[in-house]
Protein backbone atom coordinates (compact mmCIF):
# COMPACT_ATOMS: atom_id res chain seq x y z
CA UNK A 1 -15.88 -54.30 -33.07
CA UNK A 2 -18.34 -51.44 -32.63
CA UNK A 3 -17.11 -51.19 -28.62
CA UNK A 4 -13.47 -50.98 -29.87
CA UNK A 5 -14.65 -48.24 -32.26
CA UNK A 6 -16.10 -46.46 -29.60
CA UNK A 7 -13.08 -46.86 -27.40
CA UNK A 8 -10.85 -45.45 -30.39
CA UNK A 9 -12.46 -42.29 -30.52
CA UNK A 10 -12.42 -41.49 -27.27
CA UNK A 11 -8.91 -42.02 -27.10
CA UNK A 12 -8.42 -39.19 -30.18
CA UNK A 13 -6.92 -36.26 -28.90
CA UNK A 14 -9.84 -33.58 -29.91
CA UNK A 15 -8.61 -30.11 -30.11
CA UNK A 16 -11.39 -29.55 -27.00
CA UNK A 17 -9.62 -32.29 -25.20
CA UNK A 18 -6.50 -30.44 -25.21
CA UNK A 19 -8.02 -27.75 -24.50
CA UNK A 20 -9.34 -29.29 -21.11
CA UNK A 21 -5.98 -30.64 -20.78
CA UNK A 22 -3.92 -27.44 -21.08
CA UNK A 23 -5.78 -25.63 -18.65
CA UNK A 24 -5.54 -28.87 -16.02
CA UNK A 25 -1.71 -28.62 -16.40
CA UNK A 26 -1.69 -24.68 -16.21
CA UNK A 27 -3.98 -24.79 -13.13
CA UNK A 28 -1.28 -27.80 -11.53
CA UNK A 29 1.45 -25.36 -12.61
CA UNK A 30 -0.22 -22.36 -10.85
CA UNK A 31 -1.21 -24.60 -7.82
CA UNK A 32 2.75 -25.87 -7.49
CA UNK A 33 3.74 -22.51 -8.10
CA UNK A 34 1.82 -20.53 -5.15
CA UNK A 35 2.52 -23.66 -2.84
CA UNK A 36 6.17 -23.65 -3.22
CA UNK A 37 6.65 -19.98 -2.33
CA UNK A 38 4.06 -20.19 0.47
CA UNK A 39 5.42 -23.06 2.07
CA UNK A 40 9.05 -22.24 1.58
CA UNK A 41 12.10 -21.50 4.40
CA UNK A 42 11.51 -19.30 6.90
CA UNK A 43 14.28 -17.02 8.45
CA UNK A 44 14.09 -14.36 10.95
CA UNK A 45 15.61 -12.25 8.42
CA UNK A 46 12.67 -12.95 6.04
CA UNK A 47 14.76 -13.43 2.56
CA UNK A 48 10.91 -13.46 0.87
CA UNK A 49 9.96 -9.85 1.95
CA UNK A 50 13.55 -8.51 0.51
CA UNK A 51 12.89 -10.24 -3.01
CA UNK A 52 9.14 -8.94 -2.82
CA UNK A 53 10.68 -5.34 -2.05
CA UNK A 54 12.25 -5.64 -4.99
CA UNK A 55 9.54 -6.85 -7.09
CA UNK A 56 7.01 -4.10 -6.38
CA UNK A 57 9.38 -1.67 -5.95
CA UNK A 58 10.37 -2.35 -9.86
CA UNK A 59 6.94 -2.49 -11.01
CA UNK A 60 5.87 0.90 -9.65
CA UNK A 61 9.32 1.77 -11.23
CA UNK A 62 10.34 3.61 -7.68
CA UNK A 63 14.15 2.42 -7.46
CA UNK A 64 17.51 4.30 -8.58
CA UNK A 65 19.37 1.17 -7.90
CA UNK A 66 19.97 -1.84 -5.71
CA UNK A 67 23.13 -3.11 -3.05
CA UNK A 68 23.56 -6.51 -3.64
CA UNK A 69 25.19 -8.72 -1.14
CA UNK A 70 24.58 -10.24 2.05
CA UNK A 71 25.58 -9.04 5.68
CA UNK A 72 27.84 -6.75 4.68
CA UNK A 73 25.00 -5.02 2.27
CA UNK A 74 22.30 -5.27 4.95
CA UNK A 75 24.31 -3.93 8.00
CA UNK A 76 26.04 -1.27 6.03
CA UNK A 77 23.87 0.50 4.06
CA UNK A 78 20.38 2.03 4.96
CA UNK A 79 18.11 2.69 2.07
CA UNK A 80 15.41 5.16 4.20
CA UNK A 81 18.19 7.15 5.41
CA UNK A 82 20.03 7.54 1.41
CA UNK A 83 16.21 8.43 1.02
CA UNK A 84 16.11 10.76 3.54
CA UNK A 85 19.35 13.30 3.20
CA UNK A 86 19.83 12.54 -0.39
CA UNK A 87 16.60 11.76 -1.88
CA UNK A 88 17.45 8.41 -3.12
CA UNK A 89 16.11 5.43 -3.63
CA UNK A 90 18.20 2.42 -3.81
CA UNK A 91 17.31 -0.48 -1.53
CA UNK A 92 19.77 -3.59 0.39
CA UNK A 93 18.71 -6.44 -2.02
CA UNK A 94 20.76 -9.07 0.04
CA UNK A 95 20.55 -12.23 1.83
CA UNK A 96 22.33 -13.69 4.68
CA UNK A 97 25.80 -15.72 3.39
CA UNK A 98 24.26 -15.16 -0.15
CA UNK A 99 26.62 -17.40 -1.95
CA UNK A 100 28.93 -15.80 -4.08
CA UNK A 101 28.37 -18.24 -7.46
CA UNK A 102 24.90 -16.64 -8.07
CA UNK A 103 25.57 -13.05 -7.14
CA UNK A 104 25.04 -13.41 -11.48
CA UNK A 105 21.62 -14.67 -10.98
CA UNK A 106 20.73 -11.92 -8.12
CA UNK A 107 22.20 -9.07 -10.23
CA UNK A 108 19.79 -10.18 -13.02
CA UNK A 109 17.04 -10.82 -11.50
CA UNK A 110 17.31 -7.07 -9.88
CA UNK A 111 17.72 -5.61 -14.03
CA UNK A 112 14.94 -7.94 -14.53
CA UNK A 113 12.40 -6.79 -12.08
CA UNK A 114 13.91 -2.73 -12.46
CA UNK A 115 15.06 -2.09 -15.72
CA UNK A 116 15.02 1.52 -15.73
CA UNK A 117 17.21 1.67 -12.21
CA UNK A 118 20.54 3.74 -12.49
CA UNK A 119 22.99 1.82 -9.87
CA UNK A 120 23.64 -1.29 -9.13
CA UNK A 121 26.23 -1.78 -6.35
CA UNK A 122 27.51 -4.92 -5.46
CA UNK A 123 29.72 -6.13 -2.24
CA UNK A 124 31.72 -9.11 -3.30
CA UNK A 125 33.85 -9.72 0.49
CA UNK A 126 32.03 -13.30 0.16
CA UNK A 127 34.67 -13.74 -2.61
CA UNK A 128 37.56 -12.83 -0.45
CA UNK A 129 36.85 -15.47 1.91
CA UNK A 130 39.19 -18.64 2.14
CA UNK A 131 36.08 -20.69 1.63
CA UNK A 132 31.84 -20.22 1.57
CA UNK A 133 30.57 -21.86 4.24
CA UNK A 134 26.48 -21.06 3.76
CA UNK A 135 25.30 -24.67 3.04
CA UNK A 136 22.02 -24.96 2.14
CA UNK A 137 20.16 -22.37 3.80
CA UNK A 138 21.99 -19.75 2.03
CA UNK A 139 20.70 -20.99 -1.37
CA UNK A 140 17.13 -21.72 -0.72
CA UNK A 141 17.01 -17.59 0.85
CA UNK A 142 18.12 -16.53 -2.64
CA UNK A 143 15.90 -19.54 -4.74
CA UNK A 144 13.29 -20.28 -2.29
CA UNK A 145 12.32 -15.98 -3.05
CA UNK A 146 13.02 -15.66 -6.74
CA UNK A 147 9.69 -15.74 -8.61
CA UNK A 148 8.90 -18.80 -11.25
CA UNK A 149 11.16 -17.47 -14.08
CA UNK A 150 14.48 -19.03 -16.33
CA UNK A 151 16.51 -16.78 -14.04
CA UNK A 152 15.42 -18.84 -11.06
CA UNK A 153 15.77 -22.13 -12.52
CA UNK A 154 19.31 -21.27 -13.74
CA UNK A 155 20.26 -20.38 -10.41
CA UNK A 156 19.20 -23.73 -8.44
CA UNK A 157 21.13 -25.66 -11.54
CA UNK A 158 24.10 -23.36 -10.88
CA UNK A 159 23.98 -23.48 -7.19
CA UNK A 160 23.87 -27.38 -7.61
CA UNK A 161 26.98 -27.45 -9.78
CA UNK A 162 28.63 -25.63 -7.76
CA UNK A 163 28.35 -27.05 -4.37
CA UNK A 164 29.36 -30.14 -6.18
CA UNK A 165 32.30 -28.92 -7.18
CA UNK A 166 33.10 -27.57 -3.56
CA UNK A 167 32.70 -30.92 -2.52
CA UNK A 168 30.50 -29.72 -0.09
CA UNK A 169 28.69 -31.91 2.24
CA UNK A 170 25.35 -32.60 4.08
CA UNK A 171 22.95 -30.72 1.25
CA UNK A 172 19.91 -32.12 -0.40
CA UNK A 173 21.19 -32.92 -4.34
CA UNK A 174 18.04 -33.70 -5.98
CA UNK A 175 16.69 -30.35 -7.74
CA UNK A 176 13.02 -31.54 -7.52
CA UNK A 177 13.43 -30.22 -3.48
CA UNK A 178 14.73 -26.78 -5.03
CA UNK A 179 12.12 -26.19 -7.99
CA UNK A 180 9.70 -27.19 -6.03
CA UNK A 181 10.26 -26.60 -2.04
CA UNK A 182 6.71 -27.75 -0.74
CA UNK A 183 8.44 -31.15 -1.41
CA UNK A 184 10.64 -30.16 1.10
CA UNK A 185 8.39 -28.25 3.60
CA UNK A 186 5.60 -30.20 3.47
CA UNK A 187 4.83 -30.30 6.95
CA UNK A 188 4.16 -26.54 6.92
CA UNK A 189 0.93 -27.05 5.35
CA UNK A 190 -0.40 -28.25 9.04
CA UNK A 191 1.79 -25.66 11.09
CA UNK A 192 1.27 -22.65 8.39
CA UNK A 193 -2.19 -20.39 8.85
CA UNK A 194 -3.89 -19.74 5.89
CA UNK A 195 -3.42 -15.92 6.86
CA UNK A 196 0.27 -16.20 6.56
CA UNK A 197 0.42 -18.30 3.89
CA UNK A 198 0.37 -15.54 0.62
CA UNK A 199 4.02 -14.47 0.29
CA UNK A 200 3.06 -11.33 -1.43
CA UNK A 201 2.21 -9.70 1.95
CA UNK A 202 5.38 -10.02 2.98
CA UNK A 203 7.73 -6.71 2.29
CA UNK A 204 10.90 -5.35 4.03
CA UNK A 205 10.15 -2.45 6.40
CA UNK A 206 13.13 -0.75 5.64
CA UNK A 207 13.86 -1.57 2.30
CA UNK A 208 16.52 -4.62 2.87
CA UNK A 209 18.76 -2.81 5.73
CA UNK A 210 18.43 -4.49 9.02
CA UNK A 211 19.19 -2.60 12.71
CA UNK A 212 21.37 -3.75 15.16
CA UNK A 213 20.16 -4.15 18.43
CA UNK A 214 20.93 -3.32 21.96
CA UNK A 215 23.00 -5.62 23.38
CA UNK A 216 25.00 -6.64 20.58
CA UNK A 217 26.60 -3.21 18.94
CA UNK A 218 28.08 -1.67 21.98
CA UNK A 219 32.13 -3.53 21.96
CA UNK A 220 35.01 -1.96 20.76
CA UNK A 221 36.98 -3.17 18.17
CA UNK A 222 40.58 -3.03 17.20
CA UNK A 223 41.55 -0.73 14.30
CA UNK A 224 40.99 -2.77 11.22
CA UNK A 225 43.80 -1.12 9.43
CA UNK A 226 46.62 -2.33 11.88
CA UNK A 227 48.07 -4.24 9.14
CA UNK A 228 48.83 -1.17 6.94
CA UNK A 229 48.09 -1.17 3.27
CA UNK A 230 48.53 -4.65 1.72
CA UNK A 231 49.62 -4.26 -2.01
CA UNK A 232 49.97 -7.33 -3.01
CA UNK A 233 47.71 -9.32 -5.47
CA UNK A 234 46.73 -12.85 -5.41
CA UNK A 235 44.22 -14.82 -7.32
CA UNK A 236 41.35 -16.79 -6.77
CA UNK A 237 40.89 -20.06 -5.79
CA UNK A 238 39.93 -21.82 -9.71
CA UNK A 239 36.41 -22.12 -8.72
CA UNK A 240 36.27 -18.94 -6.98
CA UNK A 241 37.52 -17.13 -9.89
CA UNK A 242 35.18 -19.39 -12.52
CA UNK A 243 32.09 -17.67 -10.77
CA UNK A 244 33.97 -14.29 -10.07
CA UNK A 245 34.41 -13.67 -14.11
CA UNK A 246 31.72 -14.98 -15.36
CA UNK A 247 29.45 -12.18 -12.85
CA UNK A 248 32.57 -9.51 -14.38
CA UNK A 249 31.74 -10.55 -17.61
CA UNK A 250 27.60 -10.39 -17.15
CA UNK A 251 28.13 -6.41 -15.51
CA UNK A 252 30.14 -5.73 -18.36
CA UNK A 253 28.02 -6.81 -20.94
CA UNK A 254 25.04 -4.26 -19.29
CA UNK A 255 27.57 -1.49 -18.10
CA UNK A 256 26.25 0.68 -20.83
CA UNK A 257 23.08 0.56 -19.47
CA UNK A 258 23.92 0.81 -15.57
CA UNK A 259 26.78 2.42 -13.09
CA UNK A 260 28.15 -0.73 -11.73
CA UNK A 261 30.17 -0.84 -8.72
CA UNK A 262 31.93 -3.62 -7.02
CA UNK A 263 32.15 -2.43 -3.08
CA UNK A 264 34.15 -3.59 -0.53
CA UNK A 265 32.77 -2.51 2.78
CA UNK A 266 35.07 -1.19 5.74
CA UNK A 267 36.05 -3.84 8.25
CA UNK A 268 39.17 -5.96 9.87
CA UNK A 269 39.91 -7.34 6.86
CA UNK A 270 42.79 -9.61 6.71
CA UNK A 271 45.74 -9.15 4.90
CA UNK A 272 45.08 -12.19 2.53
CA UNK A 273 42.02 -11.30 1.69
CA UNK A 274 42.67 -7.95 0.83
CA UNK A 275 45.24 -9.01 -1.56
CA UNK A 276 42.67 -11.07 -3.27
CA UNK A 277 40.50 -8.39 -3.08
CA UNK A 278 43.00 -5.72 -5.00
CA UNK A 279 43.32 -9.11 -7.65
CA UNK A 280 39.94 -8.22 -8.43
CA UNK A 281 40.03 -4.45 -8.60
CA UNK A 282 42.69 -5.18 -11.14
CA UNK A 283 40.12 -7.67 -13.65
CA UNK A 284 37.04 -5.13 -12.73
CA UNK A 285 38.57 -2.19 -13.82
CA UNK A 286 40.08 -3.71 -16.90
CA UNK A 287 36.46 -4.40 -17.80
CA UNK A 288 35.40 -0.78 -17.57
CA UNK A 289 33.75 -0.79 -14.10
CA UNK A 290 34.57 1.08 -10.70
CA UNK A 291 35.64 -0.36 -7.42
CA UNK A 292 34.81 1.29 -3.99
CA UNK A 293 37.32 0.33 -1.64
CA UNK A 294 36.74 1.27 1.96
CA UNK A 295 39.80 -0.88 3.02
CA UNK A 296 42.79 0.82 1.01
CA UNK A 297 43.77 3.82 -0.82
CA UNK A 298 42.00 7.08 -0.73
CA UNK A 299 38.86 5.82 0.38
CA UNK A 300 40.29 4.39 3.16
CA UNK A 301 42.24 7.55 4.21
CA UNK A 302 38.86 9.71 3.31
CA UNK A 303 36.00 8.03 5.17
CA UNK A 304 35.62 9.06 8.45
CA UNK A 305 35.74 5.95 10.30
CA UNK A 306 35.11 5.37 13.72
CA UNK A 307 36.47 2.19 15.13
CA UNK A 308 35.57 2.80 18.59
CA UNK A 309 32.03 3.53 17.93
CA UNK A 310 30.80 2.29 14.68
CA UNK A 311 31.19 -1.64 15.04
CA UNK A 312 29.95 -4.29 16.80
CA UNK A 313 32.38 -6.42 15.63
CA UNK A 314 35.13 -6.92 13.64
CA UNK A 315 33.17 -7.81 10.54
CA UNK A 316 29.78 -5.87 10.59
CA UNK A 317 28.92 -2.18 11.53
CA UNK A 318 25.91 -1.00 13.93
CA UNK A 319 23.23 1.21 12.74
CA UNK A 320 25.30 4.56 13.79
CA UNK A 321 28.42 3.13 11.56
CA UNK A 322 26.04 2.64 8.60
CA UNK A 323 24.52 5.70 8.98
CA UNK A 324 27.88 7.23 8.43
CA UNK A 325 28.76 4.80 5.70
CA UNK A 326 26.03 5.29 3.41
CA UNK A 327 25.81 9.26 3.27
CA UNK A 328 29.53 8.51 2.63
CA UNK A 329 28.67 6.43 -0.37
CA UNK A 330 25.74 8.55 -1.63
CA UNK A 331 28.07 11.82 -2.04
CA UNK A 332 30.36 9.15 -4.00
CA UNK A 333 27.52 7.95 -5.83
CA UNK A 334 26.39 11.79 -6.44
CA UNK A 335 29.70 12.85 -8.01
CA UNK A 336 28.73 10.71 -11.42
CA UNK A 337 24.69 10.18 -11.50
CA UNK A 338 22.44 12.57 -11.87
CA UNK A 339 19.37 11.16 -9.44
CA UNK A 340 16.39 13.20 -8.72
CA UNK A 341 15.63 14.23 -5.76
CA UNK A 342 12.47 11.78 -4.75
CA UNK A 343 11.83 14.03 -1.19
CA UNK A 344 8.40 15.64 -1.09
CA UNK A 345 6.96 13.36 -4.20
CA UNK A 346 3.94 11.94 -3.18
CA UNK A 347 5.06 8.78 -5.90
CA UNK A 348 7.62 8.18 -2.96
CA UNK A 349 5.26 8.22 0.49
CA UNK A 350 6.05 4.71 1.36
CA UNK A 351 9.66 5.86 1.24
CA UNK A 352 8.80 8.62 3.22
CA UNK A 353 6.54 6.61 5.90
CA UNK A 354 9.45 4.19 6.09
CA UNK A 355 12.14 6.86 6.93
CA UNK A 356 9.71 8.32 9.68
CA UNK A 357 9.94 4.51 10.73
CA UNK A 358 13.03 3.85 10.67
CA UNK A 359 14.23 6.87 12.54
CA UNK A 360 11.21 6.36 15.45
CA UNK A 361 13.05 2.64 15.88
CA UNK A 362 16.78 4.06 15.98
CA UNK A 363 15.46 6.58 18.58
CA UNK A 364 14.11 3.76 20.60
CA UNK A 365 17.34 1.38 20.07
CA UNK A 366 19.71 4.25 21.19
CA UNK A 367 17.77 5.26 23.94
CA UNK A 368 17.24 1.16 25.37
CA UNK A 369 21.41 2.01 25.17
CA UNK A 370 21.68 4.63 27.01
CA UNK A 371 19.68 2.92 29.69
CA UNK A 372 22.07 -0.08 29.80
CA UNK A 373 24.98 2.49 30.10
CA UNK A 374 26.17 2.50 26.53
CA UNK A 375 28.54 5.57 26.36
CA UNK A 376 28.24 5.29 22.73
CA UNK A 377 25.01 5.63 22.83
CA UNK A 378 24.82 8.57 25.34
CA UNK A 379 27.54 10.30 22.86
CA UNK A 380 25.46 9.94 19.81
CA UNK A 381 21.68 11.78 21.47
C-alpha cells in the first residue's frame, strides 16, 4: 500500500516536472530544428544562402524589394549592378524550377522577413508552361531554406497537395521527410564537417543573381519575336489557374502596402504561352496590379534587345543581356517609387563590396571570352 502510494506521487505531474519537461521538448525542438536545415539538400546553386540573403538582409532592414522567381529571376536581373547605377537595393530571391503553386508562400515569406521593402516583382513564365516539371528537388530548394515558421509548414502541405493533384510521380509523400529533412539526409551527418554544417554562414555573393559562364553564353539565337504579336487569350489549365488566383488574390490583398509587379522576362516565347500569358495580364490588372511585359506591346518595341548578343539560349540571358535588362527595369521601376539613393551610405558597404565583386568576376568571365575567340565578348571590352 505504502509502495503504491509512493509510486502515485511520483507519477503526479508537479508544476517542476513540467517544467523539466517543457524545456526537454523545447531543447528536442531546437535540436530537430538546427539538424534539419544543416543537413538539408545541397545544390550548386545553394537555395540556403538565397533564403539567408533574404533573412539578414530584412533584419538589418537594407532591401527596397525582392524578384521572385526562378531562372528567369536569377539570370535576368543583377541586384549589385541595380545597386550600382541606380542605388538600389532589391535582391533575386529565386530558386531553380521554383514551382509555381507556392510562389504564395515565397512572396510571404519575403513581406515576412522585409516588411518595410517597397517592390516586390515577381516572374510568373513557370505559369505559362504546358506543364511543371521540377519534381522534388524544386520543392525541398524553396522548403528545405524557409526558416521553422507557419509559412513554411503551409508550403510543404501545399506543395504536397498539389503534386497530388498533378498526378505526379516518383516523389517522397510522407510530410515527416519535408518537416523534418535530416530524416531524409541522414547520411550527411557522416559526410558533412562540422565546419560546414551551420547554415547561417551561408549567404549569396551577389545577392540571388547568378553569372553565366564562358563556354555556355556565347550562341546566337533566333529572334524570339518571329512569331509577331500573339493577341489572343487563353486560360489556365484548372489547377494552374487554382494556384495562379489564389497568389493574385494574396498581392492584392497587400497591394496597398507594396508596388507589385508580375514580370514576364524577354525570351523565345511561344505563341501559346504568350496567349496564356496576356490571360493573366487581363485577371492582374483587374486586381489593381501592373504587368511588365518584355514579350509584347510597348515594352517589347522599347527595350533594346539584342538577340545576337544577349542570350545563351533561347530561354535565359547571359550576364551582358541582364545587365541591359535590369537598368531597363530600374528606370521602369524609377518612374513610380521614390527609392533613395543607397550609394556612398556606409549602412550599404556589403552592397558596395559586392558590386566591386561582382564587376572584378564579369571582367574576368569576359576576358576568359575573348581568349576563346568570343566576338561578343571582344565587342563588349
Amino acid at each position: 500500500m505504502g509502495k503504491d502510494i509512493e509510486t502515485e506521487e511520483r507519477q503526479k505531474l508537479t508544476p517542476k516536472r513540467a517544467l523539466k519537461i517543457a524545456v526537454f521538448l523545447l531543447l528536442v525542438v531546437i535540436l530537430l530544428s538546427f539538424l534539419s536545415t544543416a543537413l538539408r539538400l545541397r545544390d550548386e546553386n545553394d537555395a540556403t544562402g538565397v533564403f539567408n540573403t533574404l533573412y539578414q538582409q530584412g533584419e538589418d532592414n537594407k532591401l527596397d524589394g525582392v524578384f521572385i522567381g526562378s531562372s528567369a529571376t536569377y539570370r535576368f536581373f543583377v541586384p549589385t549592378e541595380a545597386y550600382r547605377k541606380h542605388g538600389i537595393t532589391i535582391m533575386d530571391f529565386a530558386t531553380s524550377a521554383q514551382p509555381y503553386f507556392i510562389t504564395k508562400n515565397v512572396v510571404k515569406e519575403a513581406v515576412d522577413a522585409a516588411p518595410d521593402m517597397k517592390v516586390i516583382l515577381i516572374d510568373i513564365r513557370t505559369i505559362t508552361k504546358d506543364k511543371w516539371n521540377g519534381g522534388e528537388a524544386a520543392i525541398r530548394r524553396v522548403t528545405d531554406s524557409m526558416k521553422w515558421n507557419r509559412n513554411r509548414f503551409s508550403a510543404i502541405n501545399t506543395s504536397l497537395d498539389y503534386m497530388d493533384e498533378l498526378d505526379y510521380q516518383g516523389y517522397e509523400t510522407n510530410k515527416l521527410y519535408y518537416y523534418f529533412p535530416l530524416l531524409l539526409y541522414h547520411n550527411m551527418w557522416v559526410e558533412t564537417p562540422v565546419s560546414e554544417m551551420d547554415p547561417r554562414k551561408n549567404y549569396a555573393p551577389y545577392f540571388g543573381y547568378r553569372l553565366t559562364y564562358p563556354g555556355t553564353n556565347v550562341s546566337k539565337i533566333i529572334n524570339p519575336y518571329e512569331y509577331g504579336e500573339v493577341t489572343e487569350k487563353t486560360e489556365l489549365d484548372d489547377i494552374q489557374n487554382k494556384a495562379f488566383l489564389e497568389l493574385v488574390d494574396y498581392c492584392k490583398s497587400i497591394k496597398d502596402k507594396y508596388k507589385i509587379v508580375f514580370v514576364s522576362s524577354p525570351f523565345k516565347i511561344r505563341p501559346d504561352a504568350q496567349a496564356r500569358f496576356n490571360y493573366m495580364t487581363d485577371v492582374i490588372e483587374q486586381a489593381g496590379m501592373e504587368v511588365y511585359d518584355f514579350n509584347s506591346g510597348e515594352i517589347k518595341a522599347d527595350f533594346p534587345n539584342d538577340y545576337d548578343h544577349y542570350y545563351y539560349e533561347r530561354l535565359h540571358m547571359n550576364t551582358l543581356g541582364a545587365e541591359a535588362y535590369t537598368d531597363y527595369l530600374c528606370k521602369l521601376l524609377k518612374k513610380d517609387v521614390d527609392f533613395e539613393d543607397h550609394r556612398g551610405d556606409e549602412k550599404y558597404s556589403d552592397w558596395e563590396e559586392a558590386s566591386k565583386n561582382y564587376l572584378k568576376e564579369r571582367k574576368k568571365l569576359l576576358a576568359e571570352r575573348a581568349k576563346n575567340g568570343s566576338k561578343q565578348a571582344a565587342d563588349s571590352e
